[in-house]
PDB file of N, CA and C in Angstrom:
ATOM      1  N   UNK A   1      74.892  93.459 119.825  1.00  0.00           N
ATOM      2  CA  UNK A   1      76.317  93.448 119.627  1.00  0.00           C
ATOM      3  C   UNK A   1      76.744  94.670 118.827  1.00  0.00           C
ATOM      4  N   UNK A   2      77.833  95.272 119.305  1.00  0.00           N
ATOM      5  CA  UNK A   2      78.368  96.612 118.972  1.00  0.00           C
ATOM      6  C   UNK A   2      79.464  96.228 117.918  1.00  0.00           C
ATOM      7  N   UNK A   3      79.812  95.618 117.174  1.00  0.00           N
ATOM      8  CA  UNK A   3      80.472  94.598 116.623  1.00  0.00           C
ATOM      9  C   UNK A   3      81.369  96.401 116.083  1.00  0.00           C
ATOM     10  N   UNK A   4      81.058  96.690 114.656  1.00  0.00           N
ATOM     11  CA  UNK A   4      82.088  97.952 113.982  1.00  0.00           C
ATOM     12  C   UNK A   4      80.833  98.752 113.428  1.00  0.00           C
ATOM     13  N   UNK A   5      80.578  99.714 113.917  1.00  0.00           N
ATOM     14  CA  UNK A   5      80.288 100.563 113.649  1.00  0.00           C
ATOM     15  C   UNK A   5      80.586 101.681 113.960  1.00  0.00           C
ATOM     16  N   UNK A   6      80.668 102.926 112.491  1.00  0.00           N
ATOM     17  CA  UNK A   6      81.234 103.708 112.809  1.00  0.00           C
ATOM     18  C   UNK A   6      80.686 104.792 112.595  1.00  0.00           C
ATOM     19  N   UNK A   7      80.193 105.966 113.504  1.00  0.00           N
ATOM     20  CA  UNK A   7      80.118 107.682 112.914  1.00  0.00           C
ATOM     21  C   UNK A   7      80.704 108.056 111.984  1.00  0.00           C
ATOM     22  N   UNK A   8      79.280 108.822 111.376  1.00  0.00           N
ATOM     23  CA  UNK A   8      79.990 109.505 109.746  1.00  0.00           C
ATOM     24  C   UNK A   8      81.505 110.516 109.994  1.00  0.00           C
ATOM     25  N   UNK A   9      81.846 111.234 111.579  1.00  0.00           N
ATOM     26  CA  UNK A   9      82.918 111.678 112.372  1.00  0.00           C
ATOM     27  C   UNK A   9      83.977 111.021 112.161  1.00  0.00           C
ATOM     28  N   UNK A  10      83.917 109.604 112.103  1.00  0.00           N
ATOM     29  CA  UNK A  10      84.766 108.361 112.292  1.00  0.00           C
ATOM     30  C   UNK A  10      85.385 107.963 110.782  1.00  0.00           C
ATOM     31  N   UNK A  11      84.594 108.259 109.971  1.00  0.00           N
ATOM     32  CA  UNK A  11      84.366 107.743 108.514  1.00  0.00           C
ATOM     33  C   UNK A  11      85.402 108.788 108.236  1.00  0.00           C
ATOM     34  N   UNK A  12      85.030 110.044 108.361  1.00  0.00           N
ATOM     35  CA  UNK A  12      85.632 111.123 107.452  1.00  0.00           C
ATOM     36  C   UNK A  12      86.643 111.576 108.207  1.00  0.00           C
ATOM     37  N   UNK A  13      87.340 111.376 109.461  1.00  0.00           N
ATOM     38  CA  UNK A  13      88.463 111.179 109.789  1.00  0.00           C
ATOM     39  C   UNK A  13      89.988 109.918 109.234  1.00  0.00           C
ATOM     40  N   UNK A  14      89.332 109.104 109.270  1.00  0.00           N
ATOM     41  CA  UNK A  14      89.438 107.817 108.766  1.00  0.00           C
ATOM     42  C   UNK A  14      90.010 108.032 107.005  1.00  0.00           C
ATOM     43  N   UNK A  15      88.767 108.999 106.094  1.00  0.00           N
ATOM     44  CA  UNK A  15      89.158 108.835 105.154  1.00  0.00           C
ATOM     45  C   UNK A  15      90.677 110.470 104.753  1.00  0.00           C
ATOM     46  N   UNK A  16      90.057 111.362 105.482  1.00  0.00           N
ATOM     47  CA  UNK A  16      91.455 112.823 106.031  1.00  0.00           C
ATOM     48  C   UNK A  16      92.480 111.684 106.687  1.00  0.00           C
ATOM     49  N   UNK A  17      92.776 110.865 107.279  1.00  0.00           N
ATOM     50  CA  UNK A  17      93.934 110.502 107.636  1.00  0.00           C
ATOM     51  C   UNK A  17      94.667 109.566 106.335  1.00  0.00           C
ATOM     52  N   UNK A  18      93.955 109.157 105.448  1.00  0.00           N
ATOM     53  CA  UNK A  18      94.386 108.085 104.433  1.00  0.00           C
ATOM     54  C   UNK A  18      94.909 108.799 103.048  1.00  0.00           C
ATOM     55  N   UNK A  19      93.904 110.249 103.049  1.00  0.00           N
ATOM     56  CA  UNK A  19      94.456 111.330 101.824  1.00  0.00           C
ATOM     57  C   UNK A  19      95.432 111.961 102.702  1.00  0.00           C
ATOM     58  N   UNK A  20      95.793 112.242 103.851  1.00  0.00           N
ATOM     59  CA  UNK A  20      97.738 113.136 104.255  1.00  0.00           C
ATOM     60  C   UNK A  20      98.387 112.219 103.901  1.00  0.00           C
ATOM     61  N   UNK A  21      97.989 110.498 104.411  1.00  0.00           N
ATOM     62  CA  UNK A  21      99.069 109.098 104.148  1.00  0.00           C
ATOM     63  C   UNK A  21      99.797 109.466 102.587  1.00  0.00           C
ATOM     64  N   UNK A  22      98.832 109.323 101.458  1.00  0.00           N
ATOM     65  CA  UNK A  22      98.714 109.553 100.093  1.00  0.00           C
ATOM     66  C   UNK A  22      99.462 110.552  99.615  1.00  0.00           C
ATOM     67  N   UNK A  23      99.158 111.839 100.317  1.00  0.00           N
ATOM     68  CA  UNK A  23      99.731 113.193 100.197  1.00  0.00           C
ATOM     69  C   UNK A  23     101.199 113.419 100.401  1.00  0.00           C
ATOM     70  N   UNK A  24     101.901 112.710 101.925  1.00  0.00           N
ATOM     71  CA  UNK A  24     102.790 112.535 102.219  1.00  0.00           C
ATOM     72  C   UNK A  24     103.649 111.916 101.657  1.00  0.00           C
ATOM     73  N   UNK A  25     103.511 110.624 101.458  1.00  0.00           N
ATOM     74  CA  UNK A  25     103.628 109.271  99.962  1.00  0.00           C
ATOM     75  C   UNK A  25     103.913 109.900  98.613  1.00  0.00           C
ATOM     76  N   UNK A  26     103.420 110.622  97.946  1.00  0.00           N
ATOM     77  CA  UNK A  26     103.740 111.352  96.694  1.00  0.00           C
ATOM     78  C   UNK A  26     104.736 112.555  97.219  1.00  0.00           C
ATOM     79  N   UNK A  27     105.010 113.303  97.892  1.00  0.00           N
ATOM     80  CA  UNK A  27     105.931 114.157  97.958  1.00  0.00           C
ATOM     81  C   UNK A  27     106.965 113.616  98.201  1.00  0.00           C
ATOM     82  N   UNK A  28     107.108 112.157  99.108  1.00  0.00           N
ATOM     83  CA  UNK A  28     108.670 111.934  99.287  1.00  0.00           C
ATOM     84  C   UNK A  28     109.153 111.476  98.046  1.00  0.00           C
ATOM     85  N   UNK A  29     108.225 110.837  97.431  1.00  0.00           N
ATOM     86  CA  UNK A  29     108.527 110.393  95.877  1.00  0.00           C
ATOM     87  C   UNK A  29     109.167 111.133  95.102  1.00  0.00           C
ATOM     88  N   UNK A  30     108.773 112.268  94.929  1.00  0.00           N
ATOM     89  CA  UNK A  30     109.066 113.689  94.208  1.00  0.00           C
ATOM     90  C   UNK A  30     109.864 113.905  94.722  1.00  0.00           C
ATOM     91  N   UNK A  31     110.247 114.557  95.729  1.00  0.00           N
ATOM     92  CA  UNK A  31     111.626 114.447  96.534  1.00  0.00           C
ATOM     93  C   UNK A  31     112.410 113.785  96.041  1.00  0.00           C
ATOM     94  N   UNK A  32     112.755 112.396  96.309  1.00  0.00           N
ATOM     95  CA  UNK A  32     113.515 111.463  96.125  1.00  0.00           C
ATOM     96  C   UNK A  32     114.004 111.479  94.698  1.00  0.00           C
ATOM     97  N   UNK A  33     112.989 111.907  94.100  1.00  0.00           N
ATOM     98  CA  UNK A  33     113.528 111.571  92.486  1.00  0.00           C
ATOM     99  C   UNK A  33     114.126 113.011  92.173  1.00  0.00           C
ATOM    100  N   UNK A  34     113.539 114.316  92.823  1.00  0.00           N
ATOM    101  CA  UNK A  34     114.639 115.274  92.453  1.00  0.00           C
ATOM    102  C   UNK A  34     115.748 115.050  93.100  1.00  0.00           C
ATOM    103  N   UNK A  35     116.273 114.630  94.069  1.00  0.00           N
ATOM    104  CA  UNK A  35     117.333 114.157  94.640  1.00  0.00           C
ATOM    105  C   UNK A  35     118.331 113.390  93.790  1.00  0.00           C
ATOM    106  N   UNK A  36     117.649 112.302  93.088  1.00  0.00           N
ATOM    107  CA  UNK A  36     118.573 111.889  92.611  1.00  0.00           C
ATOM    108  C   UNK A  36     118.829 112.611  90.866  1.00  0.00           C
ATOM    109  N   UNK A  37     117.832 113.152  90.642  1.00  0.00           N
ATOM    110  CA  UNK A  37     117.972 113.594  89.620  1.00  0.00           C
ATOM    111  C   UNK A  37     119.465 114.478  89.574  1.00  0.00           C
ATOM    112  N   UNK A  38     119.424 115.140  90.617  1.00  0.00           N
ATOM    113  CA  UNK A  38     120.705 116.754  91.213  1.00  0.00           C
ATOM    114  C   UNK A  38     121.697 115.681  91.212  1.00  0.00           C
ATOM    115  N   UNK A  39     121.850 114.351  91.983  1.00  0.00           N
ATOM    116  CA  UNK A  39     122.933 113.969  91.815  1.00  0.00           C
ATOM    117  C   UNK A  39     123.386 114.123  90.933  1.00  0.00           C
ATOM    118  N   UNK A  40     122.682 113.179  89.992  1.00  0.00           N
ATOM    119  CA  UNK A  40     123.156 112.835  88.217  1.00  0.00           C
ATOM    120  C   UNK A  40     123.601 113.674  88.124  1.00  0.00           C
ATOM    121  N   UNK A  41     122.755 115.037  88.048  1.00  0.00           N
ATOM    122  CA  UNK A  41     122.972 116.332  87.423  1.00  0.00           C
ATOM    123  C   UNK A  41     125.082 116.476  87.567  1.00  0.00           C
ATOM    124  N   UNK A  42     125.209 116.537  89.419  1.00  0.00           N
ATOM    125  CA  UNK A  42     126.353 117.201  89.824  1.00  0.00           C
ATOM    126  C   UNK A  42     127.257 115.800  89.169  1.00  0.00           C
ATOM    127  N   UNK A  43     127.234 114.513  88.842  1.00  0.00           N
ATOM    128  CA  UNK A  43     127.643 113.977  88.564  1.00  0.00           C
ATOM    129  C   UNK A  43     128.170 113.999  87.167  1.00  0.00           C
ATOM    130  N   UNK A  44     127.242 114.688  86.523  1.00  0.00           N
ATOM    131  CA  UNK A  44     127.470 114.905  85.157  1.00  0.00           C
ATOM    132  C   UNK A  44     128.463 116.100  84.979  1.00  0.00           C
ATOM    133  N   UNK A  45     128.376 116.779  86.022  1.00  0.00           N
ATOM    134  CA  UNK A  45     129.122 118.352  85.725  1.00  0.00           C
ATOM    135  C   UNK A  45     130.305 118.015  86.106  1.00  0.00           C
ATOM    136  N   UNK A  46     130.429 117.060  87.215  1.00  0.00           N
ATOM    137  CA  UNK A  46     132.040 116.804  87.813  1.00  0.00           C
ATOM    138  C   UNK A  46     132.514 116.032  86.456  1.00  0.00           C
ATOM    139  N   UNK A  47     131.858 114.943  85.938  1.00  0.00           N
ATOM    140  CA  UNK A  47     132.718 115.012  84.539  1.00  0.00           C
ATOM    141  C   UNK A  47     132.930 115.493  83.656  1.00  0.00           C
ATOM    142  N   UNK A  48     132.095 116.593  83.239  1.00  0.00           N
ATOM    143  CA  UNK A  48     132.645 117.338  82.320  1.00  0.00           C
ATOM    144  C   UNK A  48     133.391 118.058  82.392  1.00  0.00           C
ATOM    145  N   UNK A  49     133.645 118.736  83.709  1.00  0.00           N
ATOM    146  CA  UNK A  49     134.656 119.615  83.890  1.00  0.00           C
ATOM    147  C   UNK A  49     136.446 118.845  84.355  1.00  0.00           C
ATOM    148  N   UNK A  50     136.216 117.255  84.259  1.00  0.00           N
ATOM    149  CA  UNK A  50     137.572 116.562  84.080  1.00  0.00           C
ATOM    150  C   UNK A  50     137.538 116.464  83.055  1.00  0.00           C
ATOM    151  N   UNK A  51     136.268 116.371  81.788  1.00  0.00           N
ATOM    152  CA  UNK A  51     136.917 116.282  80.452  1.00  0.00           C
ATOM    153  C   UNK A  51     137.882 117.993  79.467  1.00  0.00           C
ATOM    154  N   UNK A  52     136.823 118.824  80.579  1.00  0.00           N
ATOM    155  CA  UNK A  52     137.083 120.016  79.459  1.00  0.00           C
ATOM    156  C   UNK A  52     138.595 120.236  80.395  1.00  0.00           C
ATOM    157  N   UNK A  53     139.124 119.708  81.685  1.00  0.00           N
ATOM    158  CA  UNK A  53     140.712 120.245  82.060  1.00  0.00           C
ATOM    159  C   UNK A  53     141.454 119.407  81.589  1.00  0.00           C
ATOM    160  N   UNK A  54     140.922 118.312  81.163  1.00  0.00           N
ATOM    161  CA  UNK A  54     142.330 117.016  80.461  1.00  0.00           C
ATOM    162  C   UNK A  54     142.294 117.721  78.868  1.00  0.00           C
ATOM    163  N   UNK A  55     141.299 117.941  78.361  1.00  0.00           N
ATOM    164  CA  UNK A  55     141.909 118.712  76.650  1.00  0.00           C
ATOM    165  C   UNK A  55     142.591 119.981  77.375  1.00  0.00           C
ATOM    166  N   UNK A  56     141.988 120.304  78.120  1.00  0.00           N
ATOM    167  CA  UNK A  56     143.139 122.118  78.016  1.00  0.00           C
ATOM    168  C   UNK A  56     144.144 121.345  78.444  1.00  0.00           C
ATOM    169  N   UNK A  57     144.492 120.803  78.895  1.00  0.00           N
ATOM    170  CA  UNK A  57     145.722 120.199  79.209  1.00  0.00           C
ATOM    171  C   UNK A  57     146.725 119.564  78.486  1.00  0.00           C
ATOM    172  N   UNK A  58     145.852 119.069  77.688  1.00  0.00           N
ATOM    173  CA  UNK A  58     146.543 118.204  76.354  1.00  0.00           C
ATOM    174  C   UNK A  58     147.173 119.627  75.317  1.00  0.00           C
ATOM    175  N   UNK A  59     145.948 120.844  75.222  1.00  0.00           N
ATOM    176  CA  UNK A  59     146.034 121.905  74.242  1.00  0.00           C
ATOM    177  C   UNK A  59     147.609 122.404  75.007  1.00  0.00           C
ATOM    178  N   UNK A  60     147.443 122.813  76.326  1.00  0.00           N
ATOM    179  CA  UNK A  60     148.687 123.453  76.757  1.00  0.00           C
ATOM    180  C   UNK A  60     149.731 123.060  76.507  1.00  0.00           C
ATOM    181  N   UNK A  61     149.748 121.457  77.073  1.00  0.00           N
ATOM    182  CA  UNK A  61     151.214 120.210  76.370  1.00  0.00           C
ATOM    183  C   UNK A  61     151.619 121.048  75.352  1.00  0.00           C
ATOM    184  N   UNK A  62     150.867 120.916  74.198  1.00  0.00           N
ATOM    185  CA  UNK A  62     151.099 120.850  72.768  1.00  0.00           C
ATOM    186  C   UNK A  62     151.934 121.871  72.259  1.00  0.00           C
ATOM    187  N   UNK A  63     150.825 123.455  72.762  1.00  0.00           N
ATOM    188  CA  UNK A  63     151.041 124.148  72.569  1.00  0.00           C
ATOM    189  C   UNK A  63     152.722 124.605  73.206  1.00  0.00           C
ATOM    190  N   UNK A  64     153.029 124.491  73.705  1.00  0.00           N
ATOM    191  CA  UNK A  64     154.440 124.178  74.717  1.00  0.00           C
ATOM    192  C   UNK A  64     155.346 123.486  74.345  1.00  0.00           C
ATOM    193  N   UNK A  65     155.214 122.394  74.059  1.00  0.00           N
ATOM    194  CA  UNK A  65     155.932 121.801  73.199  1.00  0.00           C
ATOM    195  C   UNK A  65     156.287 123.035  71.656  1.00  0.00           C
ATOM    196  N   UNK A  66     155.674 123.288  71.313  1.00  0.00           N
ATOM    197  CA  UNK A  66     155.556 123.970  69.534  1.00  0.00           C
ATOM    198  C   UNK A  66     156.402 125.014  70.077  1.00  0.00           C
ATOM    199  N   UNK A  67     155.725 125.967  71.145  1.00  0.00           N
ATOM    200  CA  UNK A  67     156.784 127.249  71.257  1.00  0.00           C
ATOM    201  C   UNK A  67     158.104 127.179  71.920  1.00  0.00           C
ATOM    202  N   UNK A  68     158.723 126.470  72.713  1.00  0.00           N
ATOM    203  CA  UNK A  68     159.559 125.927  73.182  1.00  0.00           C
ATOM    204  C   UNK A  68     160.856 124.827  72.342  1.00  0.00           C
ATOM    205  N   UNK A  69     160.475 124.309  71.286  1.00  0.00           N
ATOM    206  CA  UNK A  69     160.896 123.333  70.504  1.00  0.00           C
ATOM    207  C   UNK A  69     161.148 124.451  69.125  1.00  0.00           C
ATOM    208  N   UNK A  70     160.875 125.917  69.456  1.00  0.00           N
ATOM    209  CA  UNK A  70     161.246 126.994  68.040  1.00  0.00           C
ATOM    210  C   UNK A  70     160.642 126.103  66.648  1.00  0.00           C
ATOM    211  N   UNK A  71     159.377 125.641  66.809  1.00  0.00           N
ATOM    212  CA  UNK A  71     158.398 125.159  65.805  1.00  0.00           C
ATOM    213  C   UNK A  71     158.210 126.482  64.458  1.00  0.00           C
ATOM    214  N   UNK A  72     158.442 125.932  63.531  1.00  0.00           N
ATOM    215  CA  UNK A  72     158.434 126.874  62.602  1.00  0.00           C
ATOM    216  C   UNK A  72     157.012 127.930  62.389  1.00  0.00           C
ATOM    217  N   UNK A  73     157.327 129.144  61.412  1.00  0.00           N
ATOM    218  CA  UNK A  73     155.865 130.026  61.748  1.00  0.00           C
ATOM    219  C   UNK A  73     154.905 129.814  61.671  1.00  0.00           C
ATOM    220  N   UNK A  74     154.807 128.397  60.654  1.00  0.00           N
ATOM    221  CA  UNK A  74     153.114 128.291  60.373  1.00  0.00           C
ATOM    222  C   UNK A  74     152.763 126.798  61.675  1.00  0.00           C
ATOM    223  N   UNK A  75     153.445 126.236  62.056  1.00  0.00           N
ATOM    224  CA  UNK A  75     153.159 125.311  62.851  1.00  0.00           C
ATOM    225  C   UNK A  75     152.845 125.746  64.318  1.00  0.00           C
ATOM    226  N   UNK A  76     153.533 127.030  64.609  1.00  0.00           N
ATOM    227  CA  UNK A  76     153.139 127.327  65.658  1.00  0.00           C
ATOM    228  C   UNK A  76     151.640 128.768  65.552  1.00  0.00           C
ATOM    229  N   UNK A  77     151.705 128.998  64.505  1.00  0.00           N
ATOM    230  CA  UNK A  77     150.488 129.462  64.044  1.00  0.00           C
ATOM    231  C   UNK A  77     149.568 128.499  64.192  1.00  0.00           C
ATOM    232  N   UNK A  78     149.449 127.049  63.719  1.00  0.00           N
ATOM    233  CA  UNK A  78     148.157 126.434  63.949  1.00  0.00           C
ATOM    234  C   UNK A  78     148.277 125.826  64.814  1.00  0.00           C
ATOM    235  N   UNK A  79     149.204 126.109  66.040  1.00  0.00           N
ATOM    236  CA  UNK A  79     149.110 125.636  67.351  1.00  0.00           C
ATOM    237  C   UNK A  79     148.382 126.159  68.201  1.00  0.00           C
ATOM    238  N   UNK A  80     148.167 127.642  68.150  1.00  0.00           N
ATOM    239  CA  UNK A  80     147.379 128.687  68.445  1.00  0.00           C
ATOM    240  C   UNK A  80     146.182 128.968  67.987  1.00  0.00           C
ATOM    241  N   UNK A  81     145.786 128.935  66.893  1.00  0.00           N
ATOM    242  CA  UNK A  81     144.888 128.963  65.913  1.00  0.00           C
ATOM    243  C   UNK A  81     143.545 128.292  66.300  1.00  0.00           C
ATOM    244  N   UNK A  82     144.100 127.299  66.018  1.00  0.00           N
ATOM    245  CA  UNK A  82     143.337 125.815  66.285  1.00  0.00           C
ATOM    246  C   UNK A  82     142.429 125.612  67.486  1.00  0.00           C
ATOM    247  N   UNK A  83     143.087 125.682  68.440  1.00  0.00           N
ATOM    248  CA  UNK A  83     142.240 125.200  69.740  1.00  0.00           C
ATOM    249  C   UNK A  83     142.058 126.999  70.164  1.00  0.00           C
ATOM    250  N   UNK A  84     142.017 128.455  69.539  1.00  0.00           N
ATOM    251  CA  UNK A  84     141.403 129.140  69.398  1.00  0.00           C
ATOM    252  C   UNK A  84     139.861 129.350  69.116  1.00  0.00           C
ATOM    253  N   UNK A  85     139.850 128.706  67.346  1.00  0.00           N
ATOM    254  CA  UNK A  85     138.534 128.785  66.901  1.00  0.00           C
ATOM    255  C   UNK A  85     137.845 127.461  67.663  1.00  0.00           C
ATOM    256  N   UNK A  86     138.291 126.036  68.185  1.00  0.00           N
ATOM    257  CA  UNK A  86     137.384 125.101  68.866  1.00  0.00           C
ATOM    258  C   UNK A  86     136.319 126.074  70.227  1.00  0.00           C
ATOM    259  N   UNK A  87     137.911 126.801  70.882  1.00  0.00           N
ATOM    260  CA  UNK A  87     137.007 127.261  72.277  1.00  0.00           C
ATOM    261  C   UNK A  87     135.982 128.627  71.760  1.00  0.00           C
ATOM    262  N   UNK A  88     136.106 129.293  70.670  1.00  0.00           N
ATOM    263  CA  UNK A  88     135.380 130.374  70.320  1.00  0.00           C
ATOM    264  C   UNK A  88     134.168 130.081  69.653  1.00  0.00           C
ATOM    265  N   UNK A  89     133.964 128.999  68.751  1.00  0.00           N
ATOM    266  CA  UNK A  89     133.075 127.902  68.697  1.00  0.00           C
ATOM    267  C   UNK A  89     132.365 127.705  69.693  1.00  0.00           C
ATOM    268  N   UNK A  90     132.995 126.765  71.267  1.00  0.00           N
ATOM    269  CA  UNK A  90     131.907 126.341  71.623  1.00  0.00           C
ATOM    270  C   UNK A  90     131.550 127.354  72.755  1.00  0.00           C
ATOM    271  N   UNK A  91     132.434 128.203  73.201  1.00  0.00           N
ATOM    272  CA  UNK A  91     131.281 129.206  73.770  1.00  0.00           C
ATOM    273  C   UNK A  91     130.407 130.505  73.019  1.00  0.00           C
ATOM    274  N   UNK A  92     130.558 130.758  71.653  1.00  0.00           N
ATOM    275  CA  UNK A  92     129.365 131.446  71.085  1.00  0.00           C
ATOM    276  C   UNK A  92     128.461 130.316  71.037  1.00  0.00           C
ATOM    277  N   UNK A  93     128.473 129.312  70.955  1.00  0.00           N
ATOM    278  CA  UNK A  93     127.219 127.704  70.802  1.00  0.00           C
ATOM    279  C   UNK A  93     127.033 127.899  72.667  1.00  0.00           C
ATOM    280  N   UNK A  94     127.787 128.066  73.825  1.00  0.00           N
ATOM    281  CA  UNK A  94     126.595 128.424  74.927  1.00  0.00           C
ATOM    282  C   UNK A  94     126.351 129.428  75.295  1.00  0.00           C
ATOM    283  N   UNK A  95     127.032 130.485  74.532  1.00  0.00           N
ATOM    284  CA  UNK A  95     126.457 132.129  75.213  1.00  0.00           C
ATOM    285  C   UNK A  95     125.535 132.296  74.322  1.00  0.00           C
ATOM    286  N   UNK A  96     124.978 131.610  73.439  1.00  0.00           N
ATOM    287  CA  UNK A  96     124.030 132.038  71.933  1.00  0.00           C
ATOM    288  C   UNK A  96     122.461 131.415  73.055  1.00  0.00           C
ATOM    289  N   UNK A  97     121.449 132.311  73.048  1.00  0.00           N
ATOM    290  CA  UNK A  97     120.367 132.554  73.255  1.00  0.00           C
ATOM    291  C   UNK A  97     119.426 131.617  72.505  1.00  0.00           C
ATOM    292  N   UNK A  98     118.923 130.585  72.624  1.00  0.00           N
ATOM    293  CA  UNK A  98     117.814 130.049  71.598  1.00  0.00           C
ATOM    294  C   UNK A  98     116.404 129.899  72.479  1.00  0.00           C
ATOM    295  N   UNK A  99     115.188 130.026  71.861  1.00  0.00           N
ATOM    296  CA  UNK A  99     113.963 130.009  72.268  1.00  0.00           C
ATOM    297  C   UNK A  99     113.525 129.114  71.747  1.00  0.00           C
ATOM    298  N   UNK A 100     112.741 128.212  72.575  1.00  0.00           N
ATOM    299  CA  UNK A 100     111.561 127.037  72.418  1.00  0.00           C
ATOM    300  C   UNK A 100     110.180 127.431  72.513  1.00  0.00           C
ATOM    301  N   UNK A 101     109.722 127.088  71.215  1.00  0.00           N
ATOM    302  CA  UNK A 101     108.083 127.250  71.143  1.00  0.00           C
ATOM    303  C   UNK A 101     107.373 126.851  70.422  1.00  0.00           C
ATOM    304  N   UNK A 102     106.623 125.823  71.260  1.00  0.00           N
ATOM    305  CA  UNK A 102     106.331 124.286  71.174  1.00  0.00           C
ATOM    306  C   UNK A 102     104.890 124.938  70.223  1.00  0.00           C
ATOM    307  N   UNK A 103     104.302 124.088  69.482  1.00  0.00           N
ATOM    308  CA  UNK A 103     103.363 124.167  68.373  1.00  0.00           C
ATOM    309  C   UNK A 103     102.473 123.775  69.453  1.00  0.00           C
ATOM    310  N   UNK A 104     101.456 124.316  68.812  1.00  0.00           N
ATOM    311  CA  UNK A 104     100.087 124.150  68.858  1.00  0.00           C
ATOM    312  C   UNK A 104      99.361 123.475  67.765  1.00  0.00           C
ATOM    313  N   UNK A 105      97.924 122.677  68.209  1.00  0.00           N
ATOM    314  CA  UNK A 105      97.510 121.595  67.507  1.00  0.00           C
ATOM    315  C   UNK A 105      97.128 122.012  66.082  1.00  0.00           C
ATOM    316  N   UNK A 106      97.515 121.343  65.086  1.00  0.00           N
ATOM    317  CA  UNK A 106      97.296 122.125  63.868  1.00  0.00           C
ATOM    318  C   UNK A 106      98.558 122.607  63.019  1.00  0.00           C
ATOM    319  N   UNK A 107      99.533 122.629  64.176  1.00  0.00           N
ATOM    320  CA  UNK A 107     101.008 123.187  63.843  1.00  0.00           C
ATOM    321  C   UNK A 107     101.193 124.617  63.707  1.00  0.00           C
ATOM    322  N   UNK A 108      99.972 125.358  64.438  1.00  0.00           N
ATOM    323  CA  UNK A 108      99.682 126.796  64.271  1.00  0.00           C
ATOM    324  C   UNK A 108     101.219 127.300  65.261  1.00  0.00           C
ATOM    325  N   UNK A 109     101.431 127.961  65.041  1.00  0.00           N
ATOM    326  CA  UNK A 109     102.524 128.788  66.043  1.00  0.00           C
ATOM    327  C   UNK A 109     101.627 130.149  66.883  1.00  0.00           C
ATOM    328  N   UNK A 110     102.144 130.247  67.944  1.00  0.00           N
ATOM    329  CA  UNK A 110     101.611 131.413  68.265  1.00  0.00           C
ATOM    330  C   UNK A 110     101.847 132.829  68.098  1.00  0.00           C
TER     331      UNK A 110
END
């Protein structure tokens, strides 16, 4: 009786078809999770960029209101002023350059 037996041909085909299965299997994974990762990502950017146009928006109101309403000199000075140093603030905090460099065991730096 020929019942299962198989050539070492048979074997090591057998086991090449089960490591592409495996191979294939981990990349869609990876895939999938950068996928959704980019969503988040674009998800995150579409809100921030409704948060940062509703303050300019609010800043413009304001500011409009003050020059329009003949707001006296110093009020319309810190109408201007104000949401000046916020936006000059936070883009020297993202045009500012910082470097990461992670320790080594011991806490040696390189």
């Amino acid at each position: 009786m020929n019942a299962l037996t198989l050539t070492p041909t048979q074997v090591m085909a057998a086991v090449g078809a089960l490591l592409v299965l495996v191979l294939v299997w981990r990349t869609a994974s990876r895939r999938a999770k950068a996928a959704a990762s980019a969503a988040r990502t674009g998800a995150r950017f579409v809100s921030l960029a409704g948060r940062v146009l509703f303050n300019a928006a609010l800043i413009v109101v304001a500011q409009w209101i003050v020059i329009t309403q003949r707001g006296s000199g110093w009020l319309l000075v810190a109408m201007l002023a104000v949401p000046a140093l916020f936006a000059s603030y936070t883009l020297t905090k993202a045009l500012t350059v910082t470097t990461y460099e992670p320790r080594r065991r011991g806490g040696e730096r390189r």
